[in-house]
N, C-alpha and C. Protein backbone atom coordinates (compact mmCIF):
# COMPACT_ATOMS: atom_id res chain seq x y z
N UNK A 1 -94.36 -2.35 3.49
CA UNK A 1 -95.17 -1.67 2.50
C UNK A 1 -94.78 -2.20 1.12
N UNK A 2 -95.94 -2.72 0.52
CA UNK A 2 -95.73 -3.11 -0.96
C UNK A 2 -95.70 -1.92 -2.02
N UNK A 3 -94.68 -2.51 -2.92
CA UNK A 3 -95.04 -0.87 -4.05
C UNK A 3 -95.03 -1.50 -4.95
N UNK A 4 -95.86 -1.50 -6.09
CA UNK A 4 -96.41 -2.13 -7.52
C UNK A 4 -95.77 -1.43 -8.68
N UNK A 5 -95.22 -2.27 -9.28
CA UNK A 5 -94.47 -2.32 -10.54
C UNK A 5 -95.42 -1.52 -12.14
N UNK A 6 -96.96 -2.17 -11.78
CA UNK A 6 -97.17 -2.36 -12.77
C UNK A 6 -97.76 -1.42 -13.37
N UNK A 7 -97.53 0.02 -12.86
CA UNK A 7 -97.84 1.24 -13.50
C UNK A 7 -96.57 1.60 -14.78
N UNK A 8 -95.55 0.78 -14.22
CA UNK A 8 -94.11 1.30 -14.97
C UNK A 8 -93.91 0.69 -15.94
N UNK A 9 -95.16 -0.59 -16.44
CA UNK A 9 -95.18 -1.63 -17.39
C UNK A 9 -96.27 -1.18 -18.28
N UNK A 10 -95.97 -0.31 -19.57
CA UNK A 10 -97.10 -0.09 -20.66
C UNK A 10 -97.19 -0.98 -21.27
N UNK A 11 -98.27 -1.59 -21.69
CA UNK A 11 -98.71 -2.74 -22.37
C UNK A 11 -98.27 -2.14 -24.16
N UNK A 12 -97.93 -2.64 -24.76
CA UNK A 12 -97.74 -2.47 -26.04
C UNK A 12 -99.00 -2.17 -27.06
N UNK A 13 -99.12 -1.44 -28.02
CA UNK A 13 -100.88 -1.09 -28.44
C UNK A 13 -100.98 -2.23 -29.45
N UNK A 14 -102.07 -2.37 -29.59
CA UNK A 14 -102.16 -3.34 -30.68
C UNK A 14 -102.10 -2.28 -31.96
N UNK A 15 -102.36 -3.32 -32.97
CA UNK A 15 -102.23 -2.59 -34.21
C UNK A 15 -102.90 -1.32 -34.73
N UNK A 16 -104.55 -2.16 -34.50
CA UNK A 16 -105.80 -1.22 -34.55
C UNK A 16 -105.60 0.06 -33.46
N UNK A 17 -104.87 0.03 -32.34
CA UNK A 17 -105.03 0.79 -31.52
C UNK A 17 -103.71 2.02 -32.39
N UNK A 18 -102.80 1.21 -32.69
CA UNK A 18 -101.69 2.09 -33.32
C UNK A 18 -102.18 2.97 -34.71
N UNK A 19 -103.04 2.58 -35.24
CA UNK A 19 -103.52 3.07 -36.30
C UNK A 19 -104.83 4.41 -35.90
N UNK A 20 -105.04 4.55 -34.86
CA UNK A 20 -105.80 5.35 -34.26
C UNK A 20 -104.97 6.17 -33.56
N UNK A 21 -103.68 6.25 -33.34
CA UNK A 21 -103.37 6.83 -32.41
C UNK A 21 -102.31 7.89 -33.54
N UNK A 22 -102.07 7.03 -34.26
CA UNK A 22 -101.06 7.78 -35.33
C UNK A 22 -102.01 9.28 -35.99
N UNK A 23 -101.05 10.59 -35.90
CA UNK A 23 -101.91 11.69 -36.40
C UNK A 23 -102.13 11.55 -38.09
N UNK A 24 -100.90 10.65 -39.02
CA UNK A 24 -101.55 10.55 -40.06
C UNK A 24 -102.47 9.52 -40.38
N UNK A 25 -103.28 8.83 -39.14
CA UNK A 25 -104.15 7.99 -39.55
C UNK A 25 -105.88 8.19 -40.33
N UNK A 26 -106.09 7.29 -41.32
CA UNK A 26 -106.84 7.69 -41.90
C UNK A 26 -108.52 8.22 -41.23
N UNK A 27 -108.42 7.40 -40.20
CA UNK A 27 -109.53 7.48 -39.41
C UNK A 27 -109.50 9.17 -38.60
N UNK A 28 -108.44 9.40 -38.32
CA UNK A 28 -108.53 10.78 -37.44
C UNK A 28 -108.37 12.28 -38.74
N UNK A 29 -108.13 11.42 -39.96
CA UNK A 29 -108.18 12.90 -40.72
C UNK A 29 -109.46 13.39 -41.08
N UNK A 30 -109.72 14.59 -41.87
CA UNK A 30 -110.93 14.95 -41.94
C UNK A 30 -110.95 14.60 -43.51
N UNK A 31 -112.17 14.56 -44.18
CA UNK A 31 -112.63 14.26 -45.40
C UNK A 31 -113.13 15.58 -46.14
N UNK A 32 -113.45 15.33 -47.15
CA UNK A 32 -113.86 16.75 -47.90
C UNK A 32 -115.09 16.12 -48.38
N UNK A 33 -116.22 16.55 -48.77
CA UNK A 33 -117.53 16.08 -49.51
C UNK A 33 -117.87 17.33 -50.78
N UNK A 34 -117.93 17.18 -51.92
CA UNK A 34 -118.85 17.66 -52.63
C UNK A 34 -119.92 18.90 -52.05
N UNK A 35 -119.89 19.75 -52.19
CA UNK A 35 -121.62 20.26 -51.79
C UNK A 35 -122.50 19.63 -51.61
N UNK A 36 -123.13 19.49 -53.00
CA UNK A 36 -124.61 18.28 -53.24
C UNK A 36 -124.39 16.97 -52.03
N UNK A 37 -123.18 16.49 -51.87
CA UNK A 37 -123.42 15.60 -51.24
C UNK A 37 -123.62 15.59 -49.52
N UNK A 38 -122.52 16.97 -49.31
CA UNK A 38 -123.19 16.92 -47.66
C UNK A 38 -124.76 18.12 -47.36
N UNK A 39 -125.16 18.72 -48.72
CA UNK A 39 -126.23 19.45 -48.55
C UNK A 39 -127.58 18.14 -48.70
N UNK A 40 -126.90 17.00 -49.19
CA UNK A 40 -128.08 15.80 -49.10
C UNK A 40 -128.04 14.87 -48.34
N UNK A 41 -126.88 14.77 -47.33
CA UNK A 41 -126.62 13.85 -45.93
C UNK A 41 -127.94 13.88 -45.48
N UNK A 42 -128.46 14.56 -44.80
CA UNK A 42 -129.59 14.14 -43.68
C UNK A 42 -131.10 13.73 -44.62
N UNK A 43 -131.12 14.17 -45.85
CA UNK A 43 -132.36 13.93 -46.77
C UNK A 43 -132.02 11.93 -46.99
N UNK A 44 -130.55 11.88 -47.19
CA UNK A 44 -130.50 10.29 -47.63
C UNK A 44 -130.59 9.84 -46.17
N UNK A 45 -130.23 10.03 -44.45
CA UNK A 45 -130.65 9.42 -43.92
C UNK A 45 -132.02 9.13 -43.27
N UNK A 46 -132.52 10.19 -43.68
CA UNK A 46 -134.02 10.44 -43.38
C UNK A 46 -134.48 9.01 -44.45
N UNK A 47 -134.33 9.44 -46.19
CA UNK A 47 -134.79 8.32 -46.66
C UNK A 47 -134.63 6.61 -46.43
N UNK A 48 -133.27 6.76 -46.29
CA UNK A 48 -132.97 5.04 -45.91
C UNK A 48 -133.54 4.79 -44.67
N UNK A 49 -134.04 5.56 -43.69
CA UNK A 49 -134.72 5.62 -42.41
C UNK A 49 -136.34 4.70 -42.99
N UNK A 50 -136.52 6.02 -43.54
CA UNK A 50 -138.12 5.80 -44.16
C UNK A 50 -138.60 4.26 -45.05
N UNK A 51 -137.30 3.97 -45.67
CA UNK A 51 -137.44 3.04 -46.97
C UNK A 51 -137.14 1.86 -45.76
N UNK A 52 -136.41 1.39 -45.06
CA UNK A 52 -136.26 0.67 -43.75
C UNK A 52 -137.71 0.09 -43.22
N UNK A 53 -138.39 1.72 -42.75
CA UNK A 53 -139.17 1.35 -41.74
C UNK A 53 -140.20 0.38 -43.03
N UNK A 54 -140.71 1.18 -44.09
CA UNK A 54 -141.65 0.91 -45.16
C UNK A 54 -141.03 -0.96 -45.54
N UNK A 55 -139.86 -1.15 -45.86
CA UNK A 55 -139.54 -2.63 -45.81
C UNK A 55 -139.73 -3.75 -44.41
N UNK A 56 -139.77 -3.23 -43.45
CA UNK A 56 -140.22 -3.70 -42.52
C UNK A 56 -141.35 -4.05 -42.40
N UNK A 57 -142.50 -3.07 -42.43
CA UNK A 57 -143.87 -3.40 -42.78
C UNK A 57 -143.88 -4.99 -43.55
N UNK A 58 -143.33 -5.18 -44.66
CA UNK A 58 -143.47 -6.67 -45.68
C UNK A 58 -142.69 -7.62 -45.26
N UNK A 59 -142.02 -7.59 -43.93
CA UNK A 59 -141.45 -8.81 -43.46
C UNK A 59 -142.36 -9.46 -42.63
N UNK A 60 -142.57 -10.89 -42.80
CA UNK A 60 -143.96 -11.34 -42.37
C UNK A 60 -143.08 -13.05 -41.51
N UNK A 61 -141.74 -13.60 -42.45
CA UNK A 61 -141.88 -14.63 -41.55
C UNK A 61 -139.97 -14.74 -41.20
N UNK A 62 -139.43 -13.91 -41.13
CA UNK A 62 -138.16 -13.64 -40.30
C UNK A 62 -138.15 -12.51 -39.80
N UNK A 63 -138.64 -13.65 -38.38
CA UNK A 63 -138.27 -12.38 -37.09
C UNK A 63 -137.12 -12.05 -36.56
N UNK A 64 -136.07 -12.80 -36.97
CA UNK A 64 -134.81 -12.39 -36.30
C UNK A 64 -134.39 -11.05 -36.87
N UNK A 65 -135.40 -10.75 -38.36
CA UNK A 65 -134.52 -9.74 -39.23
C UNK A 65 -135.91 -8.04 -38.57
N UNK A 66 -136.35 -8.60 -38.24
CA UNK A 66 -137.45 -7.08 -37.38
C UNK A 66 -136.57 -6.39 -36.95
N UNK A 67 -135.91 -6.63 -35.13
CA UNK A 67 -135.10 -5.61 -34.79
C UNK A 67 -133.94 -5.08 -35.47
N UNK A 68 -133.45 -5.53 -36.46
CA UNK A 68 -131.95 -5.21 -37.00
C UNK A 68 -132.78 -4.34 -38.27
N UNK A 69 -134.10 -4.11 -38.22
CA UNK A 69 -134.45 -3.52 -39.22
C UNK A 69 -134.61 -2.00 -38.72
N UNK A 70 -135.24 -2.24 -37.88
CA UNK A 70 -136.27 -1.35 -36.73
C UNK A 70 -134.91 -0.81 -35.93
N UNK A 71 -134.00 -1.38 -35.75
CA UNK A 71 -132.67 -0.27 -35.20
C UNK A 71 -132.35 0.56 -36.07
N UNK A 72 -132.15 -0.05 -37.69
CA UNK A 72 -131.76 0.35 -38.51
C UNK A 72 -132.32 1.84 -38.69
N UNK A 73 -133.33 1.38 -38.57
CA UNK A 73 -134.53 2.57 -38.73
C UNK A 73 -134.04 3.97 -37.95
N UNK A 74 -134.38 3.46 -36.54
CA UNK A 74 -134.49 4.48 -35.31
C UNK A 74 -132.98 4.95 -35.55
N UNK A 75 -132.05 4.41 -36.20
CA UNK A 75 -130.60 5.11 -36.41
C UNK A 75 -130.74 6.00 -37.38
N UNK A 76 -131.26 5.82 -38.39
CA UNK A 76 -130.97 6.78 -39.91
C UNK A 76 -131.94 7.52 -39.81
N UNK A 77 -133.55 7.47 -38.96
CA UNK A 77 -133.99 8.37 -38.69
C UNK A 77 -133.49 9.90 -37.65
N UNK A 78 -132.43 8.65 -36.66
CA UNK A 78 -132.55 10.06 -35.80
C UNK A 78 -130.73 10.46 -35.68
N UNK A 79 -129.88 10.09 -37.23
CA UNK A 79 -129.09 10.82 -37.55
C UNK A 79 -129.21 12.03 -38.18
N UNK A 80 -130.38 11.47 -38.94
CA UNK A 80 -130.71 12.66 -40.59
C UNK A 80 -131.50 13.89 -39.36
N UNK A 81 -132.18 13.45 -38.44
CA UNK A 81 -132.75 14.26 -37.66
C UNK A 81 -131.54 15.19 -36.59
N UNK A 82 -130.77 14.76 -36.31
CA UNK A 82 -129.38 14.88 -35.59
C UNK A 82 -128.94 16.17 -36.12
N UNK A 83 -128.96 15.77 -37.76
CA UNK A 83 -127.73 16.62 -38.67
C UNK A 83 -128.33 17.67 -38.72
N UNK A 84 -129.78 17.96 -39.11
CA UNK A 84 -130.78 18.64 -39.63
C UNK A 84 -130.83 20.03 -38.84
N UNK A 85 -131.23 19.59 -37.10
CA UNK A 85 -130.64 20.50 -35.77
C UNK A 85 -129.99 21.03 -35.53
N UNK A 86 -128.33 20.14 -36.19
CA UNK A 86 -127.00 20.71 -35.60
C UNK A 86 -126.66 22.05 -36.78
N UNK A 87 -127.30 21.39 -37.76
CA UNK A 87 -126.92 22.56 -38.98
C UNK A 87 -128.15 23.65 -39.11
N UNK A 88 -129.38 23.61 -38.46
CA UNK A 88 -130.17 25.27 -38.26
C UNK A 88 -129.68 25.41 -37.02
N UNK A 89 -129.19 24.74 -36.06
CA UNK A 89 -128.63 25.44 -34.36
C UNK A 89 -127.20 26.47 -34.89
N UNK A 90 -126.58 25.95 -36.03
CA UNK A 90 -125.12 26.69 -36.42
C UNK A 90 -125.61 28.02 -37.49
């Protein structure tokens, strides 16, 4: 019967991984916002949604730049839409 070593061997984290894992890392703390500014979160992603889709319309001869527009879009539309839900569902 074989028995494998290599559960007893933790791979070392990389950096990025160490910086996520640490509790004072900047990524896992929480932020504070202004009022005005998180009472206007979903209005600015709604707009950059809107102003996206409306710049899209006038792109006529780079197509590589359509879908990265049109994701763009369907993202900031259906964050601002996201936020909008989660905050009349609360």
């Amino acid at each position: 019967m074989m028995f494998s070593d290599a559960t007893a061997k933790l791979p070392a984290l990389t950096e990025s991984r160490q910086a996520t894992q640490s509790p004072d890392s900047i990524l896992s703390r929480k932020i504070w916002l202004p009022k005005v500014f998180y009472d206007a979160l979903p209005c600015f992603y709604i707009a950059a949604g809107l102003a996206a889709l409306f710049a899209t319309l006038y792109i006529s001869d780079w197509f590589w730049v359509l879908p990265h527009s049109l994701l763009f879009t369907a993202a900031c539309l259906h964050m601002g839409a996201f936020i909008l839900k989660r905050r009349d569902r609360d």
